[in-house]
N, C-alpha and C. Protein backbone atom coordinates (compact mmCIF):
# COMPACT_ATOMS: atom_id res chain seq x y z
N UNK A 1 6.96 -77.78 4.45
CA UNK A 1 7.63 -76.55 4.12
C UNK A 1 6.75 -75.66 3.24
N UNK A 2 5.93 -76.11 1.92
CA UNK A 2 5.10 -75.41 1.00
C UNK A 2 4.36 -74.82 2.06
N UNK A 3 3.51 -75.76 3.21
CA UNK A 3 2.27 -74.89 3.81
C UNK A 3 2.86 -73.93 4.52
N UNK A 4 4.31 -74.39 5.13
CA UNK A 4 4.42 -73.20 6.13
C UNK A 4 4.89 -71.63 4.81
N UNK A 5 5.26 -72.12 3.65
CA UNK A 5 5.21 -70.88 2.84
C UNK A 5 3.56 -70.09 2.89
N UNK A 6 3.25 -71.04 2.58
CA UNK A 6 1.51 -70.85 2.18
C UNK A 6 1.05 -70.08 3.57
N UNK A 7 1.35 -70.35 4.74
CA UNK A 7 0.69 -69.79 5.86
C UNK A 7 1.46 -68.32 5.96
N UNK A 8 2.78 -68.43 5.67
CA UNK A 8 3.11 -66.98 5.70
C UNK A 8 3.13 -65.48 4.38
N UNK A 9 2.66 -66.27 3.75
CA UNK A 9 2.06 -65.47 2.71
C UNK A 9 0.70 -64.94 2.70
N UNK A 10 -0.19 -65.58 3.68
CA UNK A 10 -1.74 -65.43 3.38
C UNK A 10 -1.05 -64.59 4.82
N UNK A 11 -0.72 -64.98 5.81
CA UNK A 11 -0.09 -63.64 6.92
C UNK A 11 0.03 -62.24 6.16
N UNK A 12 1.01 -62.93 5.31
CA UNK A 12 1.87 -61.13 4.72
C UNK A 12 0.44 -60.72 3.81
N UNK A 13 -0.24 -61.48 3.19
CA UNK A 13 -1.86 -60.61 2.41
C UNK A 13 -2.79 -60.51 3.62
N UNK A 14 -2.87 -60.58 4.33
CA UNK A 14 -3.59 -60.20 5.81
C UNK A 14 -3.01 -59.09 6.16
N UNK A 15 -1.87 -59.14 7.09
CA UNK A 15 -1.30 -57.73 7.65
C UNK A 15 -1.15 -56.49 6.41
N UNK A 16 -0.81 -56.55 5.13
CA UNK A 16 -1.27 -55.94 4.14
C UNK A 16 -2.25 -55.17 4.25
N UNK A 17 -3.05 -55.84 4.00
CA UNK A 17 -5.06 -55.76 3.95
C UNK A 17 -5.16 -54.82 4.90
N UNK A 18 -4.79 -55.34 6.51
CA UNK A 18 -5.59 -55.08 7.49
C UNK A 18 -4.51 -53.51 7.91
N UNK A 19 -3.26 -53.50 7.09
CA UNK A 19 -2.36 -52.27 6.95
C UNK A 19 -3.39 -50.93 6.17
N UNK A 20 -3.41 -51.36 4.85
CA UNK A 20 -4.48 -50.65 4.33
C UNK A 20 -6.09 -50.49 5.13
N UNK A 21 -6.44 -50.88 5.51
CA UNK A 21 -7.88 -50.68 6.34
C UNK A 21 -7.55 -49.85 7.23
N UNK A 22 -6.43 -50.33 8.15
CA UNK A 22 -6.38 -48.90 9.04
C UNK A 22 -6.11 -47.68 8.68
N UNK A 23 -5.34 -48.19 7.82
CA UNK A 23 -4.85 -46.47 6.92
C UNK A 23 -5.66 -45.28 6.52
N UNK A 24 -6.89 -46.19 5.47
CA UNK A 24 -7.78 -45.83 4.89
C UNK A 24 -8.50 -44.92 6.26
N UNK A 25 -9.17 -46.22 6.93
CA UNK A 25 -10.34 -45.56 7.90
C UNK A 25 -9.45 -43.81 8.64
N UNK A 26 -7.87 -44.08 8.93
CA UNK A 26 -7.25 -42.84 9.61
C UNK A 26 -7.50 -41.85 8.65
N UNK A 27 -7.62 -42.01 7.08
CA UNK A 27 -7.54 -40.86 6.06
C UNK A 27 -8.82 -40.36 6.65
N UNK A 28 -10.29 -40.92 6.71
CA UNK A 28 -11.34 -40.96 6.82
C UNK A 28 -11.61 -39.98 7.82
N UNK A 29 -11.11 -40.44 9.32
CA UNK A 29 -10.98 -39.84 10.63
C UNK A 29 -10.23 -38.43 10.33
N UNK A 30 -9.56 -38.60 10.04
CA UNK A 30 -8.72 -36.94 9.57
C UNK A 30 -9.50 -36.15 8.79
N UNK A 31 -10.37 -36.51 7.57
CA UNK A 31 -10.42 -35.95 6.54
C UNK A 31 -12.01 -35.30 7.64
N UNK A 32 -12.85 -35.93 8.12
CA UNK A 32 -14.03 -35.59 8.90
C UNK A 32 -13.29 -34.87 10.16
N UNK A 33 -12.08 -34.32 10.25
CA UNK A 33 -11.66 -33.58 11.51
C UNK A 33 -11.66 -32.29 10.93
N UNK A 34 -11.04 -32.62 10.02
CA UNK A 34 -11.09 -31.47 8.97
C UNK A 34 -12.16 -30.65 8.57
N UNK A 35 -12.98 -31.21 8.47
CA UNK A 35 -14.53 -30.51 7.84
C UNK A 35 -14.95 -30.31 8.83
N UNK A 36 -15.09 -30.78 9.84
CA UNK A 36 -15.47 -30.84 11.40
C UNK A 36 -15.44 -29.41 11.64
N UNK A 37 -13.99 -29.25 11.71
CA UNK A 37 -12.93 -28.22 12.35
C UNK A 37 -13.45 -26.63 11.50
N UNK A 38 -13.49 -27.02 9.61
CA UNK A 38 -13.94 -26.23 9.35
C UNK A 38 -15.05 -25.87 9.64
N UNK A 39 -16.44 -26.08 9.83
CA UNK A 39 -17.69 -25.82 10.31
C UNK A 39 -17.39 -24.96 11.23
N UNK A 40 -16.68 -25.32 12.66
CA UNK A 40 -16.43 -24.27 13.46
C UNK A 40 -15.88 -22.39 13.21
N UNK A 41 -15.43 -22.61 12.16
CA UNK A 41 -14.76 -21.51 11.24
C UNK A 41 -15.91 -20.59 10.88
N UNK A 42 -16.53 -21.95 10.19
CA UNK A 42 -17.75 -20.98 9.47
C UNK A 42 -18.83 -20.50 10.32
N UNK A 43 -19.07 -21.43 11.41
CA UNK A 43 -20.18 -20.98 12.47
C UNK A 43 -19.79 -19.39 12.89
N UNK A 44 -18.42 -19.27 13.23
CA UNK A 44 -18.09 -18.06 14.01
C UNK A 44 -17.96 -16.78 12.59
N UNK A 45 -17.58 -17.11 11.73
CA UNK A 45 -17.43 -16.40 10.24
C UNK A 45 -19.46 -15.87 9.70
N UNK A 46 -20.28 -16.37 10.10
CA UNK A 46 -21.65 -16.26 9.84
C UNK A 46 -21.70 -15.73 11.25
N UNK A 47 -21.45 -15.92 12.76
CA UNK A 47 -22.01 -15.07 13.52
C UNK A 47 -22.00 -13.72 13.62
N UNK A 48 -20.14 -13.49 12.80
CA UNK A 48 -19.66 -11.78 12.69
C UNK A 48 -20.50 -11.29 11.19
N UNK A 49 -20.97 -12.14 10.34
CA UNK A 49 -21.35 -11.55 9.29
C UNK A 49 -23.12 -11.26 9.91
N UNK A 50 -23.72 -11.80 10.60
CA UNK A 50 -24.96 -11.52 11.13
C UNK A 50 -25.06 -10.35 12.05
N UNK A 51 -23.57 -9.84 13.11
CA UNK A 51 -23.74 -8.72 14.00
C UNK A 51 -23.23 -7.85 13.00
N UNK A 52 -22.85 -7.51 11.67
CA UNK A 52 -22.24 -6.40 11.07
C UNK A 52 -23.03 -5.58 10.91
N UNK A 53 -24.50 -6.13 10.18
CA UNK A 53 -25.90 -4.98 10.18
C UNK A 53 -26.26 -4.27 11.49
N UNK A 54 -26.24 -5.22 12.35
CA UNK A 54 -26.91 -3.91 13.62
C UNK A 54 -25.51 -3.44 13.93
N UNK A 55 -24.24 -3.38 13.83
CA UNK A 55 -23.12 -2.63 13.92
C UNK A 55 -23.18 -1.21 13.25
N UNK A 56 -23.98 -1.29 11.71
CA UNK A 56 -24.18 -0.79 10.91
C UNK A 56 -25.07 0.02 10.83
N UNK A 57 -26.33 -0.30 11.34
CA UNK A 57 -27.41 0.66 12.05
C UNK A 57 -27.37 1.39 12.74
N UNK A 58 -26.11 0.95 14.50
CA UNK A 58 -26.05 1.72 15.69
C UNK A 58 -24.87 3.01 15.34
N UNK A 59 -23.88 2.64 14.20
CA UNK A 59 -23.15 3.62 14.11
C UNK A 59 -23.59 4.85 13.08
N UNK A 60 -24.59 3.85 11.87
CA UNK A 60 -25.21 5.25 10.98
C UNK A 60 -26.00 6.25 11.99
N UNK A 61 -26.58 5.98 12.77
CA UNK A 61 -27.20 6.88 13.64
C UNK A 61 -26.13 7.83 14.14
N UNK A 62 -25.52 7.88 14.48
CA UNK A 62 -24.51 8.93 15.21
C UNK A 62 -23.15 9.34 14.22
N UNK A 63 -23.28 8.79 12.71
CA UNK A 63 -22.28 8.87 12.56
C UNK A 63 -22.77 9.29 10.85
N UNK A 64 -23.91 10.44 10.09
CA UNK A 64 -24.16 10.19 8.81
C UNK A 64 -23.10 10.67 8.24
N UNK A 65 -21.85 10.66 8.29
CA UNK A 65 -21.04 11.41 7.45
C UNK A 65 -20.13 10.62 6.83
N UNK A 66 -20.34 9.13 7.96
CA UNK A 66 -18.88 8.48 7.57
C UNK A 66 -20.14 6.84 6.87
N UNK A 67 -20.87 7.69 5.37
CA UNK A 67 -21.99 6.97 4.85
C UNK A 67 -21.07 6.00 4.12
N UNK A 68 -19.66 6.53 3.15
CA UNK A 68 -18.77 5.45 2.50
C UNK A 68 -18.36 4.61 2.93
N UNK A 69 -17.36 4.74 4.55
CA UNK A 69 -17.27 3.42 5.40
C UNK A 69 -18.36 2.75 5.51
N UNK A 70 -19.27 2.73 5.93
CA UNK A 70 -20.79 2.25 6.51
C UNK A 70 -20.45 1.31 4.72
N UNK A 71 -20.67 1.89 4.02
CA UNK A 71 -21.17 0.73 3.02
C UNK A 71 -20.25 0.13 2.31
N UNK A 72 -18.92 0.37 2.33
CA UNK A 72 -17.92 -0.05 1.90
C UNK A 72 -18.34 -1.42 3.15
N UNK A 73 -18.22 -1.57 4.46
CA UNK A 73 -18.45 -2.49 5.48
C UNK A 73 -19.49 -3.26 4.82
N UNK A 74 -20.80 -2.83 4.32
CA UNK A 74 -21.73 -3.76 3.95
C UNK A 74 -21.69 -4.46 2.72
N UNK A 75 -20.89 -3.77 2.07
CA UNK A 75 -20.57 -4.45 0.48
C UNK A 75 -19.56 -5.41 0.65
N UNK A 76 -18.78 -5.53 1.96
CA UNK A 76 -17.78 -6.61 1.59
C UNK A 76 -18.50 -7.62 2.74
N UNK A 77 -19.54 -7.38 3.78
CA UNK A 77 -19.80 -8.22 4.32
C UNK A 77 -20.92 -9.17 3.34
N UNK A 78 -21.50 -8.54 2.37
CA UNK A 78 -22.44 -9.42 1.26
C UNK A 78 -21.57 -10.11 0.63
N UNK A 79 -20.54 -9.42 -0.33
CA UNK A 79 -19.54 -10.55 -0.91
C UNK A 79 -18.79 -12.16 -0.14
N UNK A 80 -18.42 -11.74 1.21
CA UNK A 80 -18.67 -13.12 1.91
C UNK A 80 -19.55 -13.47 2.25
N UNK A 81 -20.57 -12.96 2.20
CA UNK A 81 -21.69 -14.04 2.95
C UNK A 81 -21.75 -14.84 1.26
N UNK A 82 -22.26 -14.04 0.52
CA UNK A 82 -22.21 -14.57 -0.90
C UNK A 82 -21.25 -15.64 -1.30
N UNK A 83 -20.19 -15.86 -0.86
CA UNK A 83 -19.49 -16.42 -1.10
C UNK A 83 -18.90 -18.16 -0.08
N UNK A 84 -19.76 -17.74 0.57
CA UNK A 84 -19.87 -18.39 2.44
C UNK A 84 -19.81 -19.87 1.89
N UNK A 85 -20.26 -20.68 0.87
CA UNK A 85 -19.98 -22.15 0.59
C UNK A 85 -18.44 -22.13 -0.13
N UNK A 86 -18.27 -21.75 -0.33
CA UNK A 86 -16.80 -21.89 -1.55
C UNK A 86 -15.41 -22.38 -0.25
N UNK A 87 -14.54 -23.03 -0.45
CA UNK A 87 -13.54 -23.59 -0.02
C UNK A 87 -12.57 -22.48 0.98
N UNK A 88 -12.27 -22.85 1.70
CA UNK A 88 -11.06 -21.90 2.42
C UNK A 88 -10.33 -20.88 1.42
N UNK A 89 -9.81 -21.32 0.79
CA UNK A 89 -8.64 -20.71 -0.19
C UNK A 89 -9.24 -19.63 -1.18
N UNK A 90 -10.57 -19.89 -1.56
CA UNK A 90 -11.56 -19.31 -2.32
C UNK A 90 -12.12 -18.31 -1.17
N UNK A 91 -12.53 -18.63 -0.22
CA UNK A 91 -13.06 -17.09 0.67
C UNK A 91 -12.12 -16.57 1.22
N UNK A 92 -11.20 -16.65 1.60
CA UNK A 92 -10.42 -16.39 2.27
C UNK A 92 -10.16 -14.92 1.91
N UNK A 93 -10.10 -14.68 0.59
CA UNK A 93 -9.59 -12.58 0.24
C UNK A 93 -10.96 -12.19 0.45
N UNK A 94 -12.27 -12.62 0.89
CA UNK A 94 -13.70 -11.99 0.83
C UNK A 94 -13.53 -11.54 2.91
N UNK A 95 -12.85 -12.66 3.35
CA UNK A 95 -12.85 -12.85 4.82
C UNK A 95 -12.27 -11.57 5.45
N UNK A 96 -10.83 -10.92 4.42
CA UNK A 96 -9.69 -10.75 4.67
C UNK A 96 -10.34 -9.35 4.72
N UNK A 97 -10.87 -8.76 3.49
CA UNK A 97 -11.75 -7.79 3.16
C UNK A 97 -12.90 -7.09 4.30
N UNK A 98 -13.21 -8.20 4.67
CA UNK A 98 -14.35 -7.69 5.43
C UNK A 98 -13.92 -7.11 7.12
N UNK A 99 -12.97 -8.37 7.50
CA UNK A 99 -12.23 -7.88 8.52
C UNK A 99 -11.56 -6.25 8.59
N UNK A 100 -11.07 -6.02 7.62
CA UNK A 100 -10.37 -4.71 7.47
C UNK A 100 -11.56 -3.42 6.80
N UNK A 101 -12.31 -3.65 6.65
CA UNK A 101 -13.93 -2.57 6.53
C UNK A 101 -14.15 -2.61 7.74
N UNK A 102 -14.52 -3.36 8.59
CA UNK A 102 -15.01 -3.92 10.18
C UNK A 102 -13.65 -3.28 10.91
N UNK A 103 -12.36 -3.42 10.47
CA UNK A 103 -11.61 -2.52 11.53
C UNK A 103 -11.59 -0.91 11.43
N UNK A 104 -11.61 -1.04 10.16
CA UNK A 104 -11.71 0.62 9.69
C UNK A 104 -12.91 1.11 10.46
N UNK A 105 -14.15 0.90 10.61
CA UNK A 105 -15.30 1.34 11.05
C UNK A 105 -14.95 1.87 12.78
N UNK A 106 -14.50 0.44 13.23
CA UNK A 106 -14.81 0.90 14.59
C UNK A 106 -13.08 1.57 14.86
N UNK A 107 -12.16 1.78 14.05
CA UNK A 107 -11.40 2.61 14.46
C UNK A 107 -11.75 4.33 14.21
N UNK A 108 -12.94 4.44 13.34
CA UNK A 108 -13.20 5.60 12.78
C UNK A 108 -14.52 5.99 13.86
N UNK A 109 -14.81 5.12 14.67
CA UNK A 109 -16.06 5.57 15.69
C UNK A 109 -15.37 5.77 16.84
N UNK A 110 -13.86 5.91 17.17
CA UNK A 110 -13.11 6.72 18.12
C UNK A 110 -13.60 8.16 17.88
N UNK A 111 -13.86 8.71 16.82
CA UNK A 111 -14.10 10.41 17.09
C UNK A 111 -15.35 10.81 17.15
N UNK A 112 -16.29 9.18 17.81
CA UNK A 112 -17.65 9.76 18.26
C UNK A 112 -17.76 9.24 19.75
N UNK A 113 -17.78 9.98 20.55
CA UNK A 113 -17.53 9.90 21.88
C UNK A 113 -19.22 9.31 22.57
N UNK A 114 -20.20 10.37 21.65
CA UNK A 114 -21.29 9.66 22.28
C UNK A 114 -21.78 8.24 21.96
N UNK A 115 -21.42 7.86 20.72
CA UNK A 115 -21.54 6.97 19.72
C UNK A 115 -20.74 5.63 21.35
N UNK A 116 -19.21 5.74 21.62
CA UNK A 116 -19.01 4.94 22.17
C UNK A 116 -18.78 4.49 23.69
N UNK A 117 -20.38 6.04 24.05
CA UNK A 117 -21.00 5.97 25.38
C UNK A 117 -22.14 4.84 25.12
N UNK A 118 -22.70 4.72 24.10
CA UNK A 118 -23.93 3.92 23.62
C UNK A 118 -23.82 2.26 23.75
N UNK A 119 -24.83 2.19 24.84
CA UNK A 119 -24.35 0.57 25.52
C UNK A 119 -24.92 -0.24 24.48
N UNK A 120 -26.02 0.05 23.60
CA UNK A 120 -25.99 -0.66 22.16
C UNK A 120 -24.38 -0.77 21.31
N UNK A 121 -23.89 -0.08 21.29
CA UNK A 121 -22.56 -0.65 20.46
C UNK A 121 -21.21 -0.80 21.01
N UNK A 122 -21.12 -0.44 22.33
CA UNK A 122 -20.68 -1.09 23.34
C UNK A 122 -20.53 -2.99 24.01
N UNK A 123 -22.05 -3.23 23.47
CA UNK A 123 -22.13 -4.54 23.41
C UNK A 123 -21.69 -5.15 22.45
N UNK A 124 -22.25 -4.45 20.60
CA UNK A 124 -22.19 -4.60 20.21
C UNK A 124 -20.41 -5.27 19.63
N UNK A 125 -19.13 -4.22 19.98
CA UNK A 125 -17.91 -4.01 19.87
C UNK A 125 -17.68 -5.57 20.95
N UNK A 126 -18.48 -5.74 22.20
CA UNK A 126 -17.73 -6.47 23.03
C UNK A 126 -18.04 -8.27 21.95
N UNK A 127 -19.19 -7.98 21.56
CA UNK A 127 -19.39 -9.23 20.90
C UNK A 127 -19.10 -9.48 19.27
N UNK A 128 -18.32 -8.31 18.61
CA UNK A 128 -17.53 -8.87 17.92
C UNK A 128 -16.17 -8.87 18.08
N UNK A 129 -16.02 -8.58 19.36
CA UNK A 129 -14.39 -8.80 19.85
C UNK A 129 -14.51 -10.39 20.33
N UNK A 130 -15.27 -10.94 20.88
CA UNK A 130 -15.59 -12.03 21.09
C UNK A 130 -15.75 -12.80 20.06
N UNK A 131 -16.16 -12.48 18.88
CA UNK A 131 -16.19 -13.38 17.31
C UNK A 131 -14.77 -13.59 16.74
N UNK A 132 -14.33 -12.58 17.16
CA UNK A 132 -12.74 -12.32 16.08
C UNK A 132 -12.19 -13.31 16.66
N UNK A 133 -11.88 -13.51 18.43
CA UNK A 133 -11.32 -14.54 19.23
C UNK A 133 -11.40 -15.92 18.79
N UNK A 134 -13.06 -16.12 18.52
CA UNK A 134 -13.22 -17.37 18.49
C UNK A 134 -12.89 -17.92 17.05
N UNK A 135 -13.02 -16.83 15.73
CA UNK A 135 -12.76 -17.17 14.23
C UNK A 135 -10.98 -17.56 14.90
N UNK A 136 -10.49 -16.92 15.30
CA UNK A 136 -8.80 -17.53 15.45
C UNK A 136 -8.46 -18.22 15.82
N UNK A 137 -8.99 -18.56 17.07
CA UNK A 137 -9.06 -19.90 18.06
C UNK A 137 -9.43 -21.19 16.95
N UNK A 138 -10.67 -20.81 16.27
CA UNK A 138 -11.20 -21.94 15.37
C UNK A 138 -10.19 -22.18 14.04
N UNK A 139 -9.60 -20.94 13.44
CA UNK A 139 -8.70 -21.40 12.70
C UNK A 139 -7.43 -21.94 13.15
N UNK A 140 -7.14 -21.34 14.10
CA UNK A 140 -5.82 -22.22 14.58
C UNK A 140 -5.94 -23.65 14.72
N UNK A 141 -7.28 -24.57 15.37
CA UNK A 141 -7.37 -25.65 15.64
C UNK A 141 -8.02 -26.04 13.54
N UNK A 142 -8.65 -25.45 13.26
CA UNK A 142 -8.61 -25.99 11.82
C UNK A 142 -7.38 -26.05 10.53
N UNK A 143 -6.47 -25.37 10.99
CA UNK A 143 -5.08 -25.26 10.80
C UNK A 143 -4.07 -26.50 11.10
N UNK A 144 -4.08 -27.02 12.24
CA UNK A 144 -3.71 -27.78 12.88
C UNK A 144 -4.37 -29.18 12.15
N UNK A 145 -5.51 -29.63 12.20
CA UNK A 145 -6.10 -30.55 11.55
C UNK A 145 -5.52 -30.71 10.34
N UNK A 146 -5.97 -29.54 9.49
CA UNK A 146 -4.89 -29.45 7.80
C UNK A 146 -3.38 -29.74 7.80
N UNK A 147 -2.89 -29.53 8.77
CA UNK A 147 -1.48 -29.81 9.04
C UNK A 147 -1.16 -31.45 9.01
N UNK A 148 -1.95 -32.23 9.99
CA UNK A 148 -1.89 -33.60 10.40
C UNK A 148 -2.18 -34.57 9.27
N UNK A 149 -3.57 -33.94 8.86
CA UNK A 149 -4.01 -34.52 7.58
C UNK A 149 -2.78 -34.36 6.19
N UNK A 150 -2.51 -32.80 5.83
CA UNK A 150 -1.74 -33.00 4.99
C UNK A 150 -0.13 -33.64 4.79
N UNK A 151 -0.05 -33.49 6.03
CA UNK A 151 1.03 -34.62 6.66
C UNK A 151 1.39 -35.91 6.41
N UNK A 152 0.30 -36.27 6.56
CA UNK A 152 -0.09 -38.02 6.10
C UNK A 152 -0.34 -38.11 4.71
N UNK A 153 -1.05 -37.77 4.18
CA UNK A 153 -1.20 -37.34 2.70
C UNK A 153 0.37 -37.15 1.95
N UNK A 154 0.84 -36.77 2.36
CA UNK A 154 2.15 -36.76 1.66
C UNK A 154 3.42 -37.61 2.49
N UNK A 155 3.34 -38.04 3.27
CA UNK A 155 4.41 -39.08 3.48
C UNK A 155 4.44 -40.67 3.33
N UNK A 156 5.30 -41.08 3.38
CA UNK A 156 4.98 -42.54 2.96
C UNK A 156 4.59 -43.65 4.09
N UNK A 157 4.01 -44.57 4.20
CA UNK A 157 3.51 -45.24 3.20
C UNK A 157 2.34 -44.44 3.09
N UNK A 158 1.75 -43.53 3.43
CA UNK A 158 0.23 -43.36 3.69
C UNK A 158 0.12 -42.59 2.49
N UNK A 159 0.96 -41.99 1.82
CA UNK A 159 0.54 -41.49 0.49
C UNK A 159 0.14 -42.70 -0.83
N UNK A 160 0.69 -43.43 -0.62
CA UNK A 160 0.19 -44.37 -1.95
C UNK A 160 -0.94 -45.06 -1.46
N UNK A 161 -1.43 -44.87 -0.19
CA UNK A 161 -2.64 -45.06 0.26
C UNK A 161 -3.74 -44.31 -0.07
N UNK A 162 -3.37 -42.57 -0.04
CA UNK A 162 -3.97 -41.41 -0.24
C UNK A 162 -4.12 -41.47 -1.86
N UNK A 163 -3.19 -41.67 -2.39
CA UNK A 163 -3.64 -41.73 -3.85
C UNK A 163 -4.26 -42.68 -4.47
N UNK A 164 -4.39 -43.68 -3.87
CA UNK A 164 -5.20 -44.56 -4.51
C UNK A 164 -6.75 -44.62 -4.34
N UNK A 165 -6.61 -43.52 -2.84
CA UNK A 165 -8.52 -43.54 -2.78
C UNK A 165 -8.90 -41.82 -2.90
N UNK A 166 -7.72 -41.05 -3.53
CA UNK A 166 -8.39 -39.61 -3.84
C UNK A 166 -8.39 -38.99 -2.99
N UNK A 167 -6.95 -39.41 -1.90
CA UNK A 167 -7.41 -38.00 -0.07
C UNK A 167 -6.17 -37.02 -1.15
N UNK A 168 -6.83 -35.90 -0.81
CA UNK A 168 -5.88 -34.87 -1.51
C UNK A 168 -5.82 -34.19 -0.76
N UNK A 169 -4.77 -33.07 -0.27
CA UNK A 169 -4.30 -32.08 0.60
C UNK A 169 -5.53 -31.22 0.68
N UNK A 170 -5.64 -30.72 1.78
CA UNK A 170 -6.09 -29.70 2.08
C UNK A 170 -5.32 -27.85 1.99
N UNK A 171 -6.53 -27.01 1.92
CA UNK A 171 -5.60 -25.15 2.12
C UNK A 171 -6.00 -25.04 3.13
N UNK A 172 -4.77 -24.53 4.21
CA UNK A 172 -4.98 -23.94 5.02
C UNK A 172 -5.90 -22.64 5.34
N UNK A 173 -6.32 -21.69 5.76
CA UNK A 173 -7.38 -20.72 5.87
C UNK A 173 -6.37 -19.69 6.74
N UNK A 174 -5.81 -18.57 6.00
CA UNK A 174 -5.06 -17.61 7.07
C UNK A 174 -5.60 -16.10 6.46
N UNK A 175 -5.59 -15.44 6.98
CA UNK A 175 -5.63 -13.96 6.77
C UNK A 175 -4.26 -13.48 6.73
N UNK A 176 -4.76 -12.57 5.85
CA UNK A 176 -3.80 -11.89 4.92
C UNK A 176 -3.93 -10.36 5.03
N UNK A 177 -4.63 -9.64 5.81
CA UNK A 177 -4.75 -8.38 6.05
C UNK A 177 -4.75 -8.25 7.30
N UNK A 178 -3.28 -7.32 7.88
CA UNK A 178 -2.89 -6.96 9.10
C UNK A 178 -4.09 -6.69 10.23
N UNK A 179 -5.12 -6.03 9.20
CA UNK A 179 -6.36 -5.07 9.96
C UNK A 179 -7.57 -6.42 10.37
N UNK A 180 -7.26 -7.28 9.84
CA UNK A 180 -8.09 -8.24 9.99
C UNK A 180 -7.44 -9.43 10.98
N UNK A 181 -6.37 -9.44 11.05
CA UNK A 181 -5.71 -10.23 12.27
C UNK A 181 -5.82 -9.81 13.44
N UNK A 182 -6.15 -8.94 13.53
CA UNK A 182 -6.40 -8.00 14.66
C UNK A 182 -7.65 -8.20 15.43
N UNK A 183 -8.08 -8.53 16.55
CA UNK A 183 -9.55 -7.87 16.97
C UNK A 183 -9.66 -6.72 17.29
N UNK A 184 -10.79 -6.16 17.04
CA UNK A 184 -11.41 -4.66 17.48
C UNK A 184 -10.87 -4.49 18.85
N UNK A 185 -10.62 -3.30 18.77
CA UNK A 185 -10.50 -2.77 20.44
C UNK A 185 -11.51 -2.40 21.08
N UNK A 186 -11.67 -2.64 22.32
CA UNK A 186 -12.38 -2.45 23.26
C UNK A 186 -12.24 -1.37 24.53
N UNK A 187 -12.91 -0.16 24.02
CA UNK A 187 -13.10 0.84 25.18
C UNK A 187 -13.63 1.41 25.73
N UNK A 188 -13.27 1.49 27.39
CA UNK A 188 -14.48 2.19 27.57
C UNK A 188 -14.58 3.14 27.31
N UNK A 189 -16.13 4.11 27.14
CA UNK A 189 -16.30 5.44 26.75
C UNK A 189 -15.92 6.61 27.80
């Protein structure tokens, strides 16, 4: 009778153990989906901050009057790039900012007709309409990750799991400026 206690106790500190191991390694798997997921964010967040200068070039040419937009656009695209390591929650009003300079611009290059005959910014418009897509697409699926993860993180048992090895919630990454939820429009001239 003792051993068969003895055998089901070293059971119950086994399935335990091997409870926690899976747990752990799932925090692990989540927490690298997460960062994963964010990278994709940032890849597409650095491709629109790299086309903003020649955005910026093709419209000062046809456009010297509207010199305050033009640099109001470049002063908030430096503050995020400047800011480009810092956490979701931390860039996020630099993101929000820049989006809405970047909409203002190309809604204000509607009253240059030759400006948006010009197959330089024509392309230009088609491929940051193509960035905006993919920053949303990428936050939605990095959204989703933060969701699953913070999910587990706070329910039981997996939270006294989470607290004992330091998985702490994640911030979600959303925009907060109408003008920036938006992608640019696309027209022809």
């Amino acid at each position: 009778m003792l051993a068969v206690l003895l055998v089901l106790a070293i059971a119950l500190v086994l399935v335990l153990v091997l409870s926690l191991v899976v747990m752990y390694n799932r925090f692990v798997r989540q927490r690298t989906l997460v960062d994963e997921s964010w990278g994709g964010i940032d890849v597409e967040l650095t491709r629109r901050h790299d086309l903003i200068p020649n955005l910026v070039e093709t419209v000062r040419g046809y456009a010297a009057h509207e010199q305050a937009l033009l640099q109001q656009l470049v002063a908030a695209r430096e503050a995020a790039a400047a800011h480009s390591r810092e956490q979701p929650a931390q860039r996020q009003g630099y993101e929000d900012s820049l989006g809405g300079a970047l909409a203002s611009v190309l809604v204000r290059t509607e009253a240059y007709p030759d400006l948006r005959a010009n197959q330089g910014f024509l392309q230009l418009q088609h491929e940051l309409t193509n960035t905006e897509d993919r920053i949303a697409a990428a936050r939605r699926f990095y959204n989703g990750n933060v969701r699953a993860y913070n999910t587990r993180v706070r329910t039981f048992p997996s939270n006294v799991v989470a607290g004992m090895f330091d998985f702490a919630a994640r911030d979600f990454f959303e925009l907060h400026d109408q003008a920036a939820r938006t992608a640019p429009p696309v027209r022809p001239a």
